[in-house]
N, C-alpha and C. Protein backbone atom coordinates (compact mmCIF):
# COMPACT_ATOMS: atom_id res chain seq x y z
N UNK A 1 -6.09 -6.10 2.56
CA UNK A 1 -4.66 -6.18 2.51
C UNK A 1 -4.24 -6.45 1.07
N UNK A 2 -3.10 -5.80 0.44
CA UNK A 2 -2.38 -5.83 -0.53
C UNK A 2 -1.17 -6.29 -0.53
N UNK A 3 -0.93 -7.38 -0.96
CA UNK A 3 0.56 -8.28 -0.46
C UNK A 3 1.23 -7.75 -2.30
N UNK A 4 2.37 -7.12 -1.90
CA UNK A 4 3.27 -7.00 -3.15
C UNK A 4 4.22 -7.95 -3.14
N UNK A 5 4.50 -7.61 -4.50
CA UNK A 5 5.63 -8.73 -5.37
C UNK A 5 6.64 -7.77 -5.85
N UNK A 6 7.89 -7.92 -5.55
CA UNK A 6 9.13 -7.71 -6.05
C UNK A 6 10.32 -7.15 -4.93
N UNK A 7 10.91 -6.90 -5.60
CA UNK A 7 12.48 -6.21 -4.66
C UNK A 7 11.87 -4.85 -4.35
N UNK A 8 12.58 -4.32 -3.20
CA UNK A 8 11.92 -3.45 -2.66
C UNK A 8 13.44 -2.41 -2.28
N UNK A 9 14.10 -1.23 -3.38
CA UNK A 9 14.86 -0.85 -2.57
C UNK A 9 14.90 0.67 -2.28
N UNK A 10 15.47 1.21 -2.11
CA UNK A 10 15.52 2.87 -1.51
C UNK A 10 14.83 3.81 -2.79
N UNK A 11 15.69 2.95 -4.04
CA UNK A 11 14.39 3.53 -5.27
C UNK A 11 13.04 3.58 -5.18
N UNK A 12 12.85 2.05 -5.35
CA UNK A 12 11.19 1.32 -5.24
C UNK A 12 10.44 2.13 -4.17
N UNK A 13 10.83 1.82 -2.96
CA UNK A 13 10.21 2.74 -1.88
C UNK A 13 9.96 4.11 -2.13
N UNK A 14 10.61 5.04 -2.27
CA UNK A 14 10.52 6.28 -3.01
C UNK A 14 9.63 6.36 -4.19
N UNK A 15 9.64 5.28 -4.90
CA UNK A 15 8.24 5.69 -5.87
C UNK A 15 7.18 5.21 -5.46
N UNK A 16 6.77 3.92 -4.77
CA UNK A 16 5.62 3.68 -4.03
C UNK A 16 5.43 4.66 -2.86
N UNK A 17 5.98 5.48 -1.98
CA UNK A 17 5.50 6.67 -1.46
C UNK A 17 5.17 7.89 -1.90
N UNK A 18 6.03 7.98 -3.40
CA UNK A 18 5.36 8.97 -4.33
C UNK A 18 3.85 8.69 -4.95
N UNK A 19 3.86 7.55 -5.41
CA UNK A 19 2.47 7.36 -5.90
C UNK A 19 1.35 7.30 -5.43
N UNK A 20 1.57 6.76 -3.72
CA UNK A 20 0.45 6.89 -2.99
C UNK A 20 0.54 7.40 -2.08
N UNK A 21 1.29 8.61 -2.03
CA UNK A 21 0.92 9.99 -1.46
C UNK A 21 1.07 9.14 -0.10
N UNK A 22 2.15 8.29 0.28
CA UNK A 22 2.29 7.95 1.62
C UNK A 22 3.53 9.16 2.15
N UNK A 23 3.96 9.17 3.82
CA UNK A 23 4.90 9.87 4.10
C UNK A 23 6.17 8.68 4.44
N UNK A 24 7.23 9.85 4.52
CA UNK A 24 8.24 9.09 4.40
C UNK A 24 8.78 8.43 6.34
N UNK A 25 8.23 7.48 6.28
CA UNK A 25 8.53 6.87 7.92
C UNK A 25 9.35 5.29 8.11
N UNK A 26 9.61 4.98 8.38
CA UNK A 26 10.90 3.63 8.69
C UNK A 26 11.99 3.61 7.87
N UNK A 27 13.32 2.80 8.23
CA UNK A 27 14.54 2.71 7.29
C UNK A 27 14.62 1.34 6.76
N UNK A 28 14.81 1.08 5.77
CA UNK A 28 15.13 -0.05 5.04
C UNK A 28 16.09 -0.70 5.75
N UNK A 29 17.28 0.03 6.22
CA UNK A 29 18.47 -0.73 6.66
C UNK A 29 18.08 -1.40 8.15
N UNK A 30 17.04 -0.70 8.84
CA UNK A 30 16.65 -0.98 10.74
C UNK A 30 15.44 -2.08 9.99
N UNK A 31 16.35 -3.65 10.34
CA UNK A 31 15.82 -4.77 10.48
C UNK A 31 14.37 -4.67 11.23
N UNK A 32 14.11 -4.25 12.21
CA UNK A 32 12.93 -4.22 13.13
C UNK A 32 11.93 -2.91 12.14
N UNK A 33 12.35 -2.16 11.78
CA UNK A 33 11.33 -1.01 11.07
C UNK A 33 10.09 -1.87 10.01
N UNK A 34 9.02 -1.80 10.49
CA UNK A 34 7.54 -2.34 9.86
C UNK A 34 7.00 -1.26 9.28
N UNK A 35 6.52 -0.34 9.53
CA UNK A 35 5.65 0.88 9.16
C UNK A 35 6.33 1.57 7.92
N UNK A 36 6.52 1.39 6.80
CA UNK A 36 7.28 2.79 5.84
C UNK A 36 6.28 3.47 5.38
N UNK A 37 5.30 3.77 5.60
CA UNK A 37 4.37 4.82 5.47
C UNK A 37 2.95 5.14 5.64
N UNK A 38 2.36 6.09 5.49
CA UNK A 38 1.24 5.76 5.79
C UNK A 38 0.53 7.40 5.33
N UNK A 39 -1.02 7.29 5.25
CA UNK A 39 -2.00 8.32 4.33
C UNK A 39 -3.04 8.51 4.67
N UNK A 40 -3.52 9.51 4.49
CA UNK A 40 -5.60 9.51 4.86
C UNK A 40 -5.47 10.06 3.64
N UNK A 41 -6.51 9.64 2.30
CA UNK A 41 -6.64 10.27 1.06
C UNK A 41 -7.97 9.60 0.61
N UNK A 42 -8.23 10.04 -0.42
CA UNK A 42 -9.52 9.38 -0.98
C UNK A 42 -9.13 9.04 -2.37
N UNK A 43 -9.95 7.87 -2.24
CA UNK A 43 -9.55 7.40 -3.26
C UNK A 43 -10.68 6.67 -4.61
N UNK A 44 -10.32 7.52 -5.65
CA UNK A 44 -11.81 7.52 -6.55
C UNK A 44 -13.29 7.41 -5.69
N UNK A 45 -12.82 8.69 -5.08
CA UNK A 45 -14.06 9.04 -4.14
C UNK A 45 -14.50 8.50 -2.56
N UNK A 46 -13.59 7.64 -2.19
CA UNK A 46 -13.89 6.66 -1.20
C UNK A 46 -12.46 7.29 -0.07
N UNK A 47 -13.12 7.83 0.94
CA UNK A 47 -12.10 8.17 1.74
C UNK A 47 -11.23 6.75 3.05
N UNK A 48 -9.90 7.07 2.65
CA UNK A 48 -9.46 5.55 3.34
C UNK A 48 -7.80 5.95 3.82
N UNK A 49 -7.02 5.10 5.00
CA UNK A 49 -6.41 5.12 5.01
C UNK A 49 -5.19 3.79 4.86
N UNK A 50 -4.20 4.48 4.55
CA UNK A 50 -3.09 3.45 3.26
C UNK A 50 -2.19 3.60 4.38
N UNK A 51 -1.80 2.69 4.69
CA UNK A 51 -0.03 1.98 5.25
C UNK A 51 0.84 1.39 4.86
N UNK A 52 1.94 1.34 4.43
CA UNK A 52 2.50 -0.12 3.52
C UNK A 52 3.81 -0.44 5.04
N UNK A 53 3.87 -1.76 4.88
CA UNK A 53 4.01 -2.19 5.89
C UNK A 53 4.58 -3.14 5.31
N UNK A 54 6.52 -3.88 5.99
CA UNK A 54 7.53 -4.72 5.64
C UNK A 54 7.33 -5.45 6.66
N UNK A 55 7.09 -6.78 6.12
CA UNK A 55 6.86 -7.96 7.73
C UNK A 55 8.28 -8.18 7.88
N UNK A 56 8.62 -8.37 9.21
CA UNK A 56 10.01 -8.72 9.41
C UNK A 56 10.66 -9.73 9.59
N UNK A 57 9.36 -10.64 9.94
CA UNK A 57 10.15 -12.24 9.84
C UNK A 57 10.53 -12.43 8.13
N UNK A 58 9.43 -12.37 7.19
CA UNK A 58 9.14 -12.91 5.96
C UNK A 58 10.04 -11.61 4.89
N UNK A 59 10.44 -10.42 5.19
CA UNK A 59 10.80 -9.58 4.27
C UNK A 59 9.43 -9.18 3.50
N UNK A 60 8.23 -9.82 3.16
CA UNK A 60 7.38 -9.05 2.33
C UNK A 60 6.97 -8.11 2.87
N UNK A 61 5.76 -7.24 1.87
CA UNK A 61 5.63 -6.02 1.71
C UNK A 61 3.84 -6.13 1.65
N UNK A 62 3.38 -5.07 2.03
CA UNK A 62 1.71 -5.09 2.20
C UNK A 62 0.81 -3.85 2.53
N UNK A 63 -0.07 -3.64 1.39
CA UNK A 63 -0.63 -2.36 1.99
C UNK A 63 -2.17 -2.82 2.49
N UNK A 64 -2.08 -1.87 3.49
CA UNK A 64 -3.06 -2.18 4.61
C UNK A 64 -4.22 -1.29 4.42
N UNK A 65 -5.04 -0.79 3.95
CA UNK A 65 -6.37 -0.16 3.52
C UNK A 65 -7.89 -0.28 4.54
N UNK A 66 -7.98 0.65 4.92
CA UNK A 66 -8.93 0.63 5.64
C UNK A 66 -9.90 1.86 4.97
N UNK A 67 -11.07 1.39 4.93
CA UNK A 67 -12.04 2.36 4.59
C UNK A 67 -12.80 3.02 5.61
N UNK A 68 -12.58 4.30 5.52
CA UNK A 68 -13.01 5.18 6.21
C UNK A 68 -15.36 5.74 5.97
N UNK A 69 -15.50 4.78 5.12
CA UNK A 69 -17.14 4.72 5.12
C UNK A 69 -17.35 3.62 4.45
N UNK A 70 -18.33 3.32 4.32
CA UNK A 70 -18.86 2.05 4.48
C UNK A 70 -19.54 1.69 2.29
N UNK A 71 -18.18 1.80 1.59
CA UNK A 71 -18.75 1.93 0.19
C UNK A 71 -19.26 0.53 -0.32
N UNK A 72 -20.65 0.72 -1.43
CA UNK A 72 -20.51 -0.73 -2.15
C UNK A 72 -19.80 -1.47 -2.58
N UNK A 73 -19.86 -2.19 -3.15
CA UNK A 73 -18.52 -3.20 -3.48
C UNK A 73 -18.12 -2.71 -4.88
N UNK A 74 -18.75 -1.75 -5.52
CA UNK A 74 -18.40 -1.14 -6.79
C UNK A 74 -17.07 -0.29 -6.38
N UNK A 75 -17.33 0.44 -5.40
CA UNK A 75 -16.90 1.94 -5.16
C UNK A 75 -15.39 0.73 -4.48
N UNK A 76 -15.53 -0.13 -3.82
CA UNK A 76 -14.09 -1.22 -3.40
C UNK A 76 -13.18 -1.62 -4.73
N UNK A 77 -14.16 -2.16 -5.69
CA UNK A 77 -13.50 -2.74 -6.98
C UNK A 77 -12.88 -0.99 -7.62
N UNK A 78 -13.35 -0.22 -7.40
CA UNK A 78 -12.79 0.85 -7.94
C UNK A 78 -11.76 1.25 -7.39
N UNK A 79 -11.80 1.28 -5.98
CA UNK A 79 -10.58 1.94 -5.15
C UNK A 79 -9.01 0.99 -5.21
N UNK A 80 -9.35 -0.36 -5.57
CA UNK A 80 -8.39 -1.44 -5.32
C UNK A 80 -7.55 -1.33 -6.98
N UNK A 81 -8.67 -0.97 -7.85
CA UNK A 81 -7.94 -1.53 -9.73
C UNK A 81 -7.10 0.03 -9.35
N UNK A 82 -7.33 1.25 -8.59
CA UNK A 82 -6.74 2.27 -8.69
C UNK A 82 -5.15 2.35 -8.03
N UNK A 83 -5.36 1.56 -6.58
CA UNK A 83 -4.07 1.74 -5.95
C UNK A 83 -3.69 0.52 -6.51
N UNK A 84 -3.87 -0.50 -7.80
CA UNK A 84 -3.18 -1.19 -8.06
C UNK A 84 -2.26 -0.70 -9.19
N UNK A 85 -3.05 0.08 -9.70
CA UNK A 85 -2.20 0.95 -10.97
C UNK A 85 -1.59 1.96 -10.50
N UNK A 86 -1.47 1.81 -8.96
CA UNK A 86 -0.47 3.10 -8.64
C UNK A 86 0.77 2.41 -8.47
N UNK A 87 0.75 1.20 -7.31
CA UNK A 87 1.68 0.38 -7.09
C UNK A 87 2.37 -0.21 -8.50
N UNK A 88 1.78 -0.20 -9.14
CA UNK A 88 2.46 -0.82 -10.97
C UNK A 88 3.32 0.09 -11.72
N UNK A 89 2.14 1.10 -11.16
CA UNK A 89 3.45 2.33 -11.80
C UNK A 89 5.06 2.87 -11.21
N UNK A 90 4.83 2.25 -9.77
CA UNK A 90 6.35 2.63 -9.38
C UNK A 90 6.94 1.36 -9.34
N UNK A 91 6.54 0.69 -10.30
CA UNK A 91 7.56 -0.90 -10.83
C UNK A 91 7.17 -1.97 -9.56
N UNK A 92 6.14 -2.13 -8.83
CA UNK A 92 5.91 -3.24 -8.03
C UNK A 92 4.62 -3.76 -8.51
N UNK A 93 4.80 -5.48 -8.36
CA UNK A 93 3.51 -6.19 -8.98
C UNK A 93 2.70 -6.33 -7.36
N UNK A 94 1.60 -6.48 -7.63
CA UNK A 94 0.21 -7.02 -6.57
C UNK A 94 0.46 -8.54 -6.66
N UNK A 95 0.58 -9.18 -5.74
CA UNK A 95 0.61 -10.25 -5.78
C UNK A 95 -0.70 -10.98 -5.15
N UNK A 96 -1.05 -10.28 -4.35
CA UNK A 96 -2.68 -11.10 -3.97
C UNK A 96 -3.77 -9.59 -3.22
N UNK A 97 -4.90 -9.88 -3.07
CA UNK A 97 -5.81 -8.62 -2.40
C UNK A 97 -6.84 -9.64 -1.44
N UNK A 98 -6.84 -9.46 -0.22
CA UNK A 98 -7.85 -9.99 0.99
C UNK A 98 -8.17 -9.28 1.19
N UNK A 99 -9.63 -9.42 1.24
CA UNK A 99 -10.60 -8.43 2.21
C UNK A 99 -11.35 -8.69 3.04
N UNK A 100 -11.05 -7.94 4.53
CA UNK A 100 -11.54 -8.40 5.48
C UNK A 100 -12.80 -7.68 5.75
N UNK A 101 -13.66 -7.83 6.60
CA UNK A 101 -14.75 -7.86 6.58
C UNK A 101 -15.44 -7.15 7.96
């Protein structure tokens, strides 16, 4: 899991679904909408799928990563510094990375 940092609005969203090639699914304005997108892509070689996901009690924001094979922890540290420089590039900070197991 990828917990982001910052304001999140009809812009922001639009460039974090541009950058990681998510599709365009939930409304900002529908209080109950969790899911705004989601992907099967590979990523620096590691095939995985990406969700970003608005909690609704808390307002934050989180991308959900699941790996689709079973990579070393090299091929993880690679896939994570990548979708972090994707998320940076459409103006949102990483605020923490858990990995579950």
């Amino acid at each position: 899991m990828v917990a982001l940092h910052g304001h999140v609005d009809r812009s922001v969203l639009g460039r974090l679904r541009a950058a990681l090639g998510l599709s365009a699914v939930g409304r900002l304005g529908d209080d109950w909408d969790e899911l705004f997108g989601e992907t099967n892509r590979t990523i620096v070689g590691v095939p995985a799928t990406v969700e970003l996901w608005r909690d609704v009690d808390s307002q934050g924001w989180r991308l959900d990563i699941e790996l689709l094979a079973d990579p070393d922890d090299s091929d993880v540290q690679d896939l994570l510094t990548a979708v972090r420089a994707e998320v940076e590039a459409a103006g949102v900070q990483v605020a923490s990375i858990a990995r579950r197991r």
